[in-house]
Structure formats: C-alpha cells, structure tokens
N, C-alpha and C. Protein backbone atom coordinates (compact mmCIF):
# COMPACT_ATOMS: atom_id res chain seq x y z
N UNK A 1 67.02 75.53 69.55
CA UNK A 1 67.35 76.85 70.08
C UNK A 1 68.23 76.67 71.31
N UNK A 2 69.42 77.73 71.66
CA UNK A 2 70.72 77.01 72.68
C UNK A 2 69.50 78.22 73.34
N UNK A 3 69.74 77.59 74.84
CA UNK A 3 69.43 78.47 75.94
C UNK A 3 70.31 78.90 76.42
N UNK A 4 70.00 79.57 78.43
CA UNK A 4 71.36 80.48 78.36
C UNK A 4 72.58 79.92 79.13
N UNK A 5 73.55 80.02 78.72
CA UNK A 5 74.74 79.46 79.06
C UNK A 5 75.36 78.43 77.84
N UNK A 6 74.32 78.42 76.95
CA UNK A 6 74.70 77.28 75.57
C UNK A 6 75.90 78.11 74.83
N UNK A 7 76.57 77.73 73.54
CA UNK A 7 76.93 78.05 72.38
C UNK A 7 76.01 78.13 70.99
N UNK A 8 75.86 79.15 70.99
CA UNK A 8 75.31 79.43 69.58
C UNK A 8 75.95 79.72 68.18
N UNK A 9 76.00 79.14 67.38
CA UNK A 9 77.23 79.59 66.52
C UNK A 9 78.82 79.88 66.97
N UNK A 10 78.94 79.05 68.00
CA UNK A 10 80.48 79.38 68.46
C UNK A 10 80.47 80.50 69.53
N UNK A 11 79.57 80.92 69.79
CA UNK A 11 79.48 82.07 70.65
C UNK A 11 78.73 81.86 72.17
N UNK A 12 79.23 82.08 72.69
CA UNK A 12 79.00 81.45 74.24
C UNK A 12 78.18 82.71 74.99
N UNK A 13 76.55 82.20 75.19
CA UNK A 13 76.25 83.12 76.47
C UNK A 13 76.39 82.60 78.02
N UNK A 14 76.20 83.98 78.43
CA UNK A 14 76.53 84.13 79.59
C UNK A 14 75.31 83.67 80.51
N UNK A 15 75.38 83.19 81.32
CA UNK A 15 74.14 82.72 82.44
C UNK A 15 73.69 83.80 82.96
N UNK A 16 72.22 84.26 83.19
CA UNK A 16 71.69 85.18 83.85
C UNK A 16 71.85 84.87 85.43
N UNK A 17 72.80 85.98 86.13
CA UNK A 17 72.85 85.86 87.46
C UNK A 17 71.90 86.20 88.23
N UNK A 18 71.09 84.89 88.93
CA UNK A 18 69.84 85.18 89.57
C UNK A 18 69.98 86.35 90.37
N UNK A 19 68.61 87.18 90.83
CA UNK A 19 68.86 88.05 92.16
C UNK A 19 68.03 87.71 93.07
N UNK A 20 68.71 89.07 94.02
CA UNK A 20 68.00 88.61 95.14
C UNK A 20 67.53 89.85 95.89
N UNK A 21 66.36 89.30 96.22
CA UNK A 21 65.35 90.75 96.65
C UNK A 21 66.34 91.39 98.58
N UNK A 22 66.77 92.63 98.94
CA UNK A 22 67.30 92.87 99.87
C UNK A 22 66.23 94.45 99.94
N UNK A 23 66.20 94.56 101.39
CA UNK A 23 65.55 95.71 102.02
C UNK A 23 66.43 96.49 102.64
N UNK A 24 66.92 98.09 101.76
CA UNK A 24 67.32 98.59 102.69
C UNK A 24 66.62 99.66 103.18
N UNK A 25 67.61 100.45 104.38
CA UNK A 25 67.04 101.52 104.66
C UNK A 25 68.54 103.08 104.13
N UNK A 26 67.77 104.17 103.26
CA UNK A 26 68.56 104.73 102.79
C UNK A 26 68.04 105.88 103.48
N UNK A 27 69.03 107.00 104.15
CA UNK A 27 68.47 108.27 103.81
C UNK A 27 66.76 107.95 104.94
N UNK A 28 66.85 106.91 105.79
CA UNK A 28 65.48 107.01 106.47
C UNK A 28 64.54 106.20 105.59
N UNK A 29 64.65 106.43 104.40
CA UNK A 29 63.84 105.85 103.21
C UNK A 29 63.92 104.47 102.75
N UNK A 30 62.57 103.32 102.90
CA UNK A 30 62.49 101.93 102.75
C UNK A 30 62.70 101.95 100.98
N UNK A 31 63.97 101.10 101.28
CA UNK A 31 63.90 100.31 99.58
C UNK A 31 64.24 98.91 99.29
N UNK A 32 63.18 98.42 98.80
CA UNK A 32 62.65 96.60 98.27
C UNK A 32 63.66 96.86 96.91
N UNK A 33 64.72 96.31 96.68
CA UNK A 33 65.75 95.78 95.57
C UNK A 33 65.78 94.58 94.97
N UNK A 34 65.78 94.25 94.12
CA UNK A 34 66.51 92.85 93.38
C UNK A 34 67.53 93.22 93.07
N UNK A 35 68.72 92.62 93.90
CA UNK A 35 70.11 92.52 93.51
C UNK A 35 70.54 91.83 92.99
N UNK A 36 72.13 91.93 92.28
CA UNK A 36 72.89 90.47 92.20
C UNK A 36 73.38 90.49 93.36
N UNK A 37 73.90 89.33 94.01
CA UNK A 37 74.36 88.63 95.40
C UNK A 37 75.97 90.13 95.18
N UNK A 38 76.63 90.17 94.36
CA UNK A 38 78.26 91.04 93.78
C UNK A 38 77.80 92.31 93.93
N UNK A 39 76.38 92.61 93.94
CA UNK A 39 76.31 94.05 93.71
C UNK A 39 76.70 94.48 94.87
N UNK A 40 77.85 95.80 94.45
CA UNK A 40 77.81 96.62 95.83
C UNK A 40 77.45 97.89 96.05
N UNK A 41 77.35 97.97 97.31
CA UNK A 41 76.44 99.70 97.53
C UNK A 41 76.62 100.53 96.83
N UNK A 42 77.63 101.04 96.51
CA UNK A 42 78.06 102.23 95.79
C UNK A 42 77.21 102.24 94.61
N UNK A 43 76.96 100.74 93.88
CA UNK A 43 76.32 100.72 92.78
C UNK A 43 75.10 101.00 92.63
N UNK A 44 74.54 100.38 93.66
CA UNK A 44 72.69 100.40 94.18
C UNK A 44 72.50 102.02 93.93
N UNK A 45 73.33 102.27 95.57
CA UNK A 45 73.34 104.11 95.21
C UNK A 45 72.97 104.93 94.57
N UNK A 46 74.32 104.47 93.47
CA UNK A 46 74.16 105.56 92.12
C UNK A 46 73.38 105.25 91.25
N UNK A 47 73.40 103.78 90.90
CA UNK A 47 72.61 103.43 89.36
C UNK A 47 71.34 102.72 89.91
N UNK A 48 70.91 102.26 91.00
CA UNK A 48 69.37 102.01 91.15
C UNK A 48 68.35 103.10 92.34
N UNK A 49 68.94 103.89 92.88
CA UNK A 49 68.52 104.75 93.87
C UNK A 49 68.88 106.28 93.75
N UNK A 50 69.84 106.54 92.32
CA UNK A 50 70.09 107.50 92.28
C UNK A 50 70.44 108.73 93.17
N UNK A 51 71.34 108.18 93.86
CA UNK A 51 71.93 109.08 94.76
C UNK A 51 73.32 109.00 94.63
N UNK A 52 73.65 110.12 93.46
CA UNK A 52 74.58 109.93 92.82
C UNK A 52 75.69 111.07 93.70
N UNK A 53 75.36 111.54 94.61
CA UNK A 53 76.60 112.44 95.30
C UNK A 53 77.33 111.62 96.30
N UNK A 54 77.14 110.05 96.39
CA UNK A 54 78.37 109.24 96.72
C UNK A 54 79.00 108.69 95.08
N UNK A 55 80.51 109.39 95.77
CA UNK A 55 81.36 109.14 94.24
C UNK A 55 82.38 107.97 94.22
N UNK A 56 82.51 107.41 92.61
CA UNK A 56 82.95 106.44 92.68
C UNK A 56 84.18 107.07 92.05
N UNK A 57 85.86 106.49 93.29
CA UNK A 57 86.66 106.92 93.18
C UNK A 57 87.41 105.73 92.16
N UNK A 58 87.86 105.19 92.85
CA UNK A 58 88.86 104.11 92.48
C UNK A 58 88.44 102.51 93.11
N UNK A 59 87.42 102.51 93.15
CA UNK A 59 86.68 100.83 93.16
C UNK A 59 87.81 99.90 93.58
N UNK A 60 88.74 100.49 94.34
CA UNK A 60 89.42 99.38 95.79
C UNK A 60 89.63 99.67 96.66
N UNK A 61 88.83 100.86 97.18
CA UNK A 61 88.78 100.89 98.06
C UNK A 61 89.98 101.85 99.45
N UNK A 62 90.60 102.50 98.43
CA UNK A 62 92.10 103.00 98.27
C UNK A 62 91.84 104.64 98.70
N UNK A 63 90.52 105.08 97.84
CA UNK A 63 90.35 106.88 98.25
C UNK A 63 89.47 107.40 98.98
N UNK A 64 88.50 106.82 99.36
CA UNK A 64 87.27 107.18 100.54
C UNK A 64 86.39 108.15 99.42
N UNK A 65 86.07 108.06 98.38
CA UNK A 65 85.34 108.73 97.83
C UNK A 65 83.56 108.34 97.89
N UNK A 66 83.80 107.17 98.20
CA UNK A 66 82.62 106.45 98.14
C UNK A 66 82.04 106.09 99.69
N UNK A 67 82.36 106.39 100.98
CA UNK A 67 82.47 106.86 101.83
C UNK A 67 80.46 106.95 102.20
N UNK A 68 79.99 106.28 103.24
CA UNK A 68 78.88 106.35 103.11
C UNK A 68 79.09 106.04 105.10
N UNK A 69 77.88 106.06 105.51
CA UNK A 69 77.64 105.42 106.95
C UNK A 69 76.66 104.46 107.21
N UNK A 70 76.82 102.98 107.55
CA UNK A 70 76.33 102.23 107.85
C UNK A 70 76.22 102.22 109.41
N UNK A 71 75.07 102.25 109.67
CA UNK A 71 74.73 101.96 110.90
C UNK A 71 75.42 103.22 111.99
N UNK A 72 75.85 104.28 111.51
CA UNK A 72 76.62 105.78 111.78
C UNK A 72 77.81 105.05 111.62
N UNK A 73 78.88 104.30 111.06
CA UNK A 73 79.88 104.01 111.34
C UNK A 73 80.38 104.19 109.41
N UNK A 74 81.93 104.76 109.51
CA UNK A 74 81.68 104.97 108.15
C UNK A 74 82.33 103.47 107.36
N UNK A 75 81.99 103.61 106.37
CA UNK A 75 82.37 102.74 105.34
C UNK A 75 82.45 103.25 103.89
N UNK A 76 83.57 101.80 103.20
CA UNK A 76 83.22 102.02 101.78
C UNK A 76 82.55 101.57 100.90
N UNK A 77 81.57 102.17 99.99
CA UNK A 77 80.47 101.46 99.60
C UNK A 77 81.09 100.96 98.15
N UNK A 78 82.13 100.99 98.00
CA UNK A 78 82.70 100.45 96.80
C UNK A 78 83.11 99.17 97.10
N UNK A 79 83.18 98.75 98.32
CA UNK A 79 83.88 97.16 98.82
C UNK A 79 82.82 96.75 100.19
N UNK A 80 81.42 97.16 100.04
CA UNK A 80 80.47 96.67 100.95
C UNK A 80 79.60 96.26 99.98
N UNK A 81 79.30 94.81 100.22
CA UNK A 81 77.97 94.26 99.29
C UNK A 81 76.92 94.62 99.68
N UNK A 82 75.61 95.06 98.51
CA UNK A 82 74.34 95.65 99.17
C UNK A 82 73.59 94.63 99.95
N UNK A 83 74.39 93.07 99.63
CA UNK A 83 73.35 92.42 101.17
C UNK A 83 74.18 92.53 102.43
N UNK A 84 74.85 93.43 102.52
CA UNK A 84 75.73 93.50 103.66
C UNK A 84 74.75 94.66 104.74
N UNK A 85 74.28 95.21 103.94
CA UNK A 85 73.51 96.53 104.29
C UNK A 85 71.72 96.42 104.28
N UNK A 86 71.43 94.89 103.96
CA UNK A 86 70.08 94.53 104.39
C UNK A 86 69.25 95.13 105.77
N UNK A 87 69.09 95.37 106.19
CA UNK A 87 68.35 95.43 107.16
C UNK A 87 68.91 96.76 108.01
N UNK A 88 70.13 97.38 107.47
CA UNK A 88 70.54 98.41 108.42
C UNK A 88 70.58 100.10 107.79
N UNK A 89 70.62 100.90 108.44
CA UNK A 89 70.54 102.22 108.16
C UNK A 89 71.94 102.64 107.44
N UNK A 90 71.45 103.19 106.08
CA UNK A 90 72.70 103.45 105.14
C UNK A 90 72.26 105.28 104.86
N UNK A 91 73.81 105.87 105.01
CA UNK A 91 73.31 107.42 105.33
C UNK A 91 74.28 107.69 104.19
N UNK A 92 74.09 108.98 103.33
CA UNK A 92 75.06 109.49 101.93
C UNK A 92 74.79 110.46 102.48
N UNK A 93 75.60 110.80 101.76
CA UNK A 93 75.98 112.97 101.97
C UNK A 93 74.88 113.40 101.68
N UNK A 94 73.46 112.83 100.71
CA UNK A 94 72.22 113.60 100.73
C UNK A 94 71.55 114.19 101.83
N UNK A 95 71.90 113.25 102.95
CA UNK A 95 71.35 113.19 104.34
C UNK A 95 71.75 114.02 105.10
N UNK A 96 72.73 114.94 104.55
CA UNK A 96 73.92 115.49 105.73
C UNK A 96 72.65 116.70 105.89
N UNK A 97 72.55 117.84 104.66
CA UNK A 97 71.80 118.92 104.54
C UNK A 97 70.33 118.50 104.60
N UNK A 98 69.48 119.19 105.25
CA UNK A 98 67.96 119.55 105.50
C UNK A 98 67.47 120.66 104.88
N UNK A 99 66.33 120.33 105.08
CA UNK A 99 65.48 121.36 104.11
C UNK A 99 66.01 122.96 104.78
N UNK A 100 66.52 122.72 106.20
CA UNK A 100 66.71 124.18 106.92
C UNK A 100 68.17 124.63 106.58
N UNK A 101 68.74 123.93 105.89
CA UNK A 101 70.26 124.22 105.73
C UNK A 101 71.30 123.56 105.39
N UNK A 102 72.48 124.04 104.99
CA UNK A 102 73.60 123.01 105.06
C UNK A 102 74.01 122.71 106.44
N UNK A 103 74.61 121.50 107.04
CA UNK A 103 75.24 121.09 108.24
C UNK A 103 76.50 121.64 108.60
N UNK A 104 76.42 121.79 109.62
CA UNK A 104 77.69 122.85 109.96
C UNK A 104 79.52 122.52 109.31
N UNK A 105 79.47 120.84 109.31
CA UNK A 105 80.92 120.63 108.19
C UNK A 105 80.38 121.42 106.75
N UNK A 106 79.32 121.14 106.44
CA UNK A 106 79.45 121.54 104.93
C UNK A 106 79.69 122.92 105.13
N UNK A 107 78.74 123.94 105.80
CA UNK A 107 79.23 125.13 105.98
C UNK A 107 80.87 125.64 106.21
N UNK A 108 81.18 124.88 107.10
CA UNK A 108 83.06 125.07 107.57
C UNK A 108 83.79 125.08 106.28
N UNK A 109 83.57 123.84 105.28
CA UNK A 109 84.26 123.19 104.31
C UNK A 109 84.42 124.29 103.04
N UNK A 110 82.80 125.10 103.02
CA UNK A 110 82.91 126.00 102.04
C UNK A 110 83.92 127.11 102.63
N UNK A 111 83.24 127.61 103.55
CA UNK A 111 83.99 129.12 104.84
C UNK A 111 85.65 128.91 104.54
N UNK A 112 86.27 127.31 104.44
CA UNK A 112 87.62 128.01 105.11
C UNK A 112 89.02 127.11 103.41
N UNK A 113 87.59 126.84 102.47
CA UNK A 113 88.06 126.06 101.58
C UNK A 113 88.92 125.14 101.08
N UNK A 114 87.92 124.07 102.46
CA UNK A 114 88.14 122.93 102.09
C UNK A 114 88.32 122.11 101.00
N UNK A 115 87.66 122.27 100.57
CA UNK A 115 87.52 121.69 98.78
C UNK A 115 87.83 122.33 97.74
N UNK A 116 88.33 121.96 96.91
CA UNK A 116 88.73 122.82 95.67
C UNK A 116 88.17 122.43 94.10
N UNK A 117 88.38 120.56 93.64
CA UNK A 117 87.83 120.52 92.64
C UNK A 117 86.00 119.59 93.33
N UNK A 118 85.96 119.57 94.49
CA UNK A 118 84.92 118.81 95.61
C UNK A 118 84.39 117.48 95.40
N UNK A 119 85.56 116.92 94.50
CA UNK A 119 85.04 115.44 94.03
C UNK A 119 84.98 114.43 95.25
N UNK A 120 86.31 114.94 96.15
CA UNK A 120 86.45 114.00 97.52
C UNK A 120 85.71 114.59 98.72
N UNK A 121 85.28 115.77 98.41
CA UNK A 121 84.43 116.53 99.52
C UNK A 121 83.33 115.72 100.26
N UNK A 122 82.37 115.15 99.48
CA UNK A 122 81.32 114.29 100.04
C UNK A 122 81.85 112.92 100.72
N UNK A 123 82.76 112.29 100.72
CA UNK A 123 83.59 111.21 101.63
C UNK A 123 84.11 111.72 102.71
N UNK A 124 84.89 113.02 102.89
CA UNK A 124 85.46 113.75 103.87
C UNK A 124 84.40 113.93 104.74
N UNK A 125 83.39 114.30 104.35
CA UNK A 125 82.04 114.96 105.37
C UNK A 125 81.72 113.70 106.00
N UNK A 126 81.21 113.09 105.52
CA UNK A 126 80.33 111.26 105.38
C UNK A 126 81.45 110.86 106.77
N UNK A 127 82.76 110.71 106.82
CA UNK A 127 83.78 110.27 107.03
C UNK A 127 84.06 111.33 108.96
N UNK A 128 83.89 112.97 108.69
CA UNK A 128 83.77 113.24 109.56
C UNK A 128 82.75 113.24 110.38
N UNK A 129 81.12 113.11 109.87
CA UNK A 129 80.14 113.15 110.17
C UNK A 129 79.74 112.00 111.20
N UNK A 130 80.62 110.92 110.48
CA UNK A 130 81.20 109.47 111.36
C UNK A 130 81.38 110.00 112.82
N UNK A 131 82.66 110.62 112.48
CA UNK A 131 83.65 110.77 113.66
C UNK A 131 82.96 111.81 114.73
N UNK A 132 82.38 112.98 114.14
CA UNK A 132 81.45 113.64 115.24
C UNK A 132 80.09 113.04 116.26
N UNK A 133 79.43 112.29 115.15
CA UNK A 133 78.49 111.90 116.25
C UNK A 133 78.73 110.44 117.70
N UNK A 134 80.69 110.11 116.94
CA UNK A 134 80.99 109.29 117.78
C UNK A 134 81.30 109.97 118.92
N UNK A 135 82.25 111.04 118.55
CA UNK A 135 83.08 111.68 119.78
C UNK A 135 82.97 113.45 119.13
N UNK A 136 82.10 114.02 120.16
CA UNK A 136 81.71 115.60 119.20
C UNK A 136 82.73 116.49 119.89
N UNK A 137 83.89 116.39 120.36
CA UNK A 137 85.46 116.78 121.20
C UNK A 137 86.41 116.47 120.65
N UNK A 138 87.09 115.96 119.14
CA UNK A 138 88.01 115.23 118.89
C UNK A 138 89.08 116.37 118.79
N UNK A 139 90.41 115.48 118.94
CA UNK A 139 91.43 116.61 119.15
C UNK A 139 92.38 116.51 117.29
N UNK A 140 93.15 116.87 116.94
CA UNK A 140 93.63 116.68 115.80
C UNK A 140 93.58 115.45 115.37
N UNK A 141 94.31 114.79 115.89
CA UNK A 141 95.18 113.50 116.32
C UNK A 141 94.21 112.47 115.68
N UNK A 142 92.67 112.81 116.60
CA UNK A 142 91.52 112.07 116.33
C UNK A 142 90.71 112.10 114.70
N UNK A 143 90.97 113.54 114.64
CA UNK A 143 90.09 114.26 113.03
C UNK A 143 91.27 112.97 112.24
N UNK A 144 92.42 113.28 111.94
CA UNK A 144 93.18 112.85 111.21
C UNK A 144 93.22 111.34 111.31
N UNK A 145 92.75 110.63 112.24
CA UNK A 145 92.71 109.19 111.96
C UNK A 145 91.18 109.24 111.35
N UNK A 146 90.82 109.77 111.83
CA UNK A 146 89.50 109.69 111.04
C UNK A 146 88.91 109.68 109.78
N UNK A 147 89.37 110.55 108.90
CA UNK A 147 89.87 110.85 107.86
C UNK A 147 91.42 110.32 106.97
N UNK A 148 91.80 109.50 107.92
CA UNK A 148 92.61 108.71 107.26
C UNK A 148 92.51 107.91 105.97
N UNK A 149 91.09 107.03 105.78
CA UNK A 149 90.94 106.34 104.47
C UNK A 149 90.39 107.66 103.36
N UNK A 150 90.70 109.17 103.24
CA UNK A 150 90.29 109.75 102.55
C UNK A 150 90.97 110.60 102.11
N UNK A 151 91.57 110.56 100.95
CA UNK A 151 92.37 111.07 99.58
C UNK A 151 91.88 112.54 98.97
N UNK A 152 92.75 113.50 98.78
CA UNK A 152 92.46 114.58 98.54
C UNK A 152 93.00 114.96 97.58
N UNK A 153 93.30 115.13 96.39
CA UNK A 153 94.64 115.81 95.27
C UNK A 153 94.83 117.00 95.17
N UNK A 154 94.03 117.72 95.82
CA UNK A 154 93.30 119.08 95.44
C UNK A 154 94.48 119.93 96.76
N UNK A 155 93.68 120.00 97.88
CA UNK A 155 93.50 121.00 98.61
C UNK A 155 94.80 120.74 99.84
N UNK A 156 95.20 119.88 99.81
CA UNK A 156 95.79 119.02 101.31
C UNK A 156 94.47 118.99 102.76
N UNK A 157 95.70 118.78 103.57
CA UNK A 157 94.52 118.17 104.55
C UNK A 157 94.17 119.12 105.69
N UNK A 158 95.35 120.55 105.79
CA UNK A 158 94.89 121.72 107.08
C UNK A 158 93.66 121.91 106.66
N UNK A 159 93.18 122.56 105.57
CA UNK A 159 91.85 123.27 105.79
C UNK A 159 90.76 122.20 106.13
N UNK A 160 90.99 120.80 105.28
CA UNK A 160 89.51 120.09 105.95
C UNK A 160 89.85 119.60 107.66
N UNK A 161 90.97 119.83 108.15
CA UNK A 161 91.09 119.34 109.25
C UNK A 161 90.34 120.66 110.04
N UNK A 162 90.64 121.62 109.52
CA UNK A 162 90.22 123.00 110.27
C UNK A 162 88.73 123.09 110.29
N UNK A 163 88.50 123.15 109.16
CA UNK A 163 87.01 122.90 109.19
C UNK A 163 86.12 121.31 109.81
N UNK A 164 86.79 120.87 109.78
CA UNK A 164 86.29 119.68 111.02
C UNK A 164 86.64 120.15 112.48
N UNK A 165 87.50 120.49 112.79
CA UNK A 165 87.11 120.99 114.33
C UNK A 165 86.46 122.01 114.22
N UNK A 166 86.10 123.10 113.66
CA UNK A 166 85.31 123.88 113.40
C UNK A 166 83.83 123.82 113.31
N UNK A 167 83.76 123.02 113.13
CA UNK A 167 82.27 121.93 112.79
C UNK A 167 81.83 121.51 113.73
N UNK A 168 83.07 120.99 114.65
CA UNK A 168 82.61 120.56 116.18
C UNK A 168 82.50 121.58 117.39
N UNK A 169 82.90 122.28 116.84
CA UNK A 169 82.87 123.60 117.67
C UNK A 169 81.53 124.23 117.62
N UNK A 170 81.17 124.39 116.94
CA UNK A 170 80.00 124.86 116.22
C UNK A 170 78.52 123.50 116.94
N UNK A 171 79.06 122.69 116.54
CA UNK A 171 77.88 121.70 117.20
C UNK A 171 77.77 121.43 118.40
N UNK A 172 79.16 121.27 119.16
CA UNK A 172 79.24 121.89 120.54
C UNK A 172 78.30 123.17 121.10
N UNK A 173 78.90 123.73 120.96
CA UNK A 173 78.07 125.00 121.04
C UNK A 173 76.32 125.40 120.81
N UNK A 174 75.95 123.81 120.33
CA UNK A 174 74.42 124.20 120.23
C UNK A 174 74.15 124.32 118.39
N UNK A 175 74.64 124.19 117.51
CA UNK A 175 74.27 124.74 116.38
C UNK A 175 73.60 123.38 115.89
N UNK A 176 72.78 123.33 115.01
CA UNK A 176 71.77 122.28 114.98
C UNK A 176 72.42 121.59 113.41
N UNK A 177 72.83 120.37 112.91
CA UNK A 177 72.86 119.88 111.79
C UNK A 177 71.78 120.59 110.79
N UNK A 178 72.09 121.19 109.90
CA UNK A 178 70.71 121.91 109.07
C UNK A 178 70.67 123.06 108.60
N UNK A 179 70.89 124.04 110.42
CA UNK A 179 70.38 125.14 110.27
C UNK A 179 71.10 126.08 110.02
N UNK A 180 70.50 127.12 109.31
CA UNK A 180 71.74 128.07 108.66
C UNK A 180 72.20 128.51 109.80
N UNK A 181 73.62 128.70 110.11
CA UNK A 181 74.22 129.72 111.10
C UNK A 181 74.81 130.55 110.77
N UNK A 182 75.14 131.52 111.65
CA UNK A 182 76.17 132.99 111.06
C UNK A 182 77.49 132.59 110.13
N UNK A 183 78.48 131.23 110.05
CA UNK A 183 79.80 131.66 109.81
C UNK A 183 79.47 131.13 108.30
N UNK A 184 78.68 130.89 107.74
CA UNK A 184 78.68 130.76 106.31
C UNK A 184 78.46 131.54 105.41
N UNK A 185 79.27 131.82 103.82
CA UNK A 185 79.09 132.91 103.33
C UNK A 185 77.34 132.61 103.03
C-alpha cells in the first residue's frame, strides 16, 4: 500500500500539510485553531470562524476588501498569515455594530450613500474605523490616505469621504460607536 506522498498507479499524492494549533483573539472572542503554517486570515475568517462580512476581493492584496484591524491598525487579511495574528486582537466589520446600533460610519455611509453595490463597504469602514480611533480630527488629506488601499467601482470616493468626516464629527461630538443617533434613516 503507497502512503502519502507515494505513486499509486502513476498517480502521485500529495503530502498532508501538518498544522499548527494558533490562538486568536477575534471580535474579543478566544479561538484555539489548527492551521496550515499558508493559511491566511481572510481564510480562517470566512471558512473556519465564519465571519463572512470580511470580503474576499482580489487575493493580492490590490482592493482593501478584505480589510480587517489587527491590533486597531488596519490590514489585509488576504496577505496576513493567521500565525501572524496569534496572540493579537483581530477586529471585522462584525465588531463595528452593537447590540445598541449601527456605528456612526455605518450610519453616515447609508445617510449620504456611500455604497452602492456594498461589496467594498465593509473594508472602507474597517479601514476608516482604523483611522478614527487613531486621529478622531482628520482633515481630507488624512481620510484619503487612509482609505487609500481601498477600491470602489461603484460609487467614487466624495460620498465615503463625506461620510467619514461625518462620522468623526458625530463621534467628536459625543455620539457613542453603537448607538442609534438622530442622522440615520
């Protein structure tokens, strides 16, 4: 009998790629994994943690669709290995909204329509969500580098830029990540 990596009848298997057990933290939430060493976040995400509202754009890393926050800093989880993210706090757009509400970008994003087919919507947020809790004052200049690794086909970039300072305005002002406020339909 060929074992694995033998030829069997001319036919060659493939070696089972050992894994390896990694701990992250998702969403606040402890998760014990067996990975492959190649697997990357985006994948864990969607197909072992099912948190499928980080989207997989174009797997180089090219559209920010996949757009997640490590450690509050954003990244792409299409070109971050899940042992890259061992031991540190990994945040998806699940995280953005609370049980009390949508967060004031998501609110803005709907209000001033940001999004149109909203496939890139959840990277844009992830991406500004970055940029607010770095600097909750950014001036254009700032939104737009910020949002730089993130691709839109849809909508262009005034309204999500609008609704990102809008967002900060709003959080400025006291409005709580969550809670419903007045400017949403």
């Amino acid at each position: 009998m060929a074992g694995p990596g033998t030829e069997l009848y001319g036919i060659r298997r493939a070696r089972a790629v050992p894994r390896v057990t990694v701990a992250l933290r998702v969403n606040g939430a402890e998760h014990t994994l067996a990975v492959r060493p190649y697997d990357v976040l985006l994948d864990v995400l969607r197909e072992r943690l099912n948190l499928t509202g980080t989207r997989r754009g174009c797997d180089m890393g090219t559209c920010g669709c996949c757009t997640v926050l490590l450690d509050g800093r954003p990244v792409l989880s299409c070109l971050t290995l899940a042992l890259e993210a061992e031991g540190r706090q990994v945040s998806t757009i699940e995280s953005v909204a609370t049980g009390e509400g949508l967060h004031p970008l998501q609110e803005a994003f709907v209000r001033l329509g940001a999004s149109q087919c909203g496939f890139c919507t959840p990277g844009f947020i992830m991406s500004a969500v970055g940029l607010l809790d770095r600097n909750p004052d950014p001036d254009d200049d700032q939104i737009r580098d910020a949002i730089s690794g993130n691709i839109c086909r849809c909508t262009g970039y005034l309204s999500i830029i609008e609704a990102i300072r809008e967002a900060a305005g709003r959080l400025r002002a006291g409005a709580s990540p969550g809670a419903r406020g007045g400017s949403a339909p």
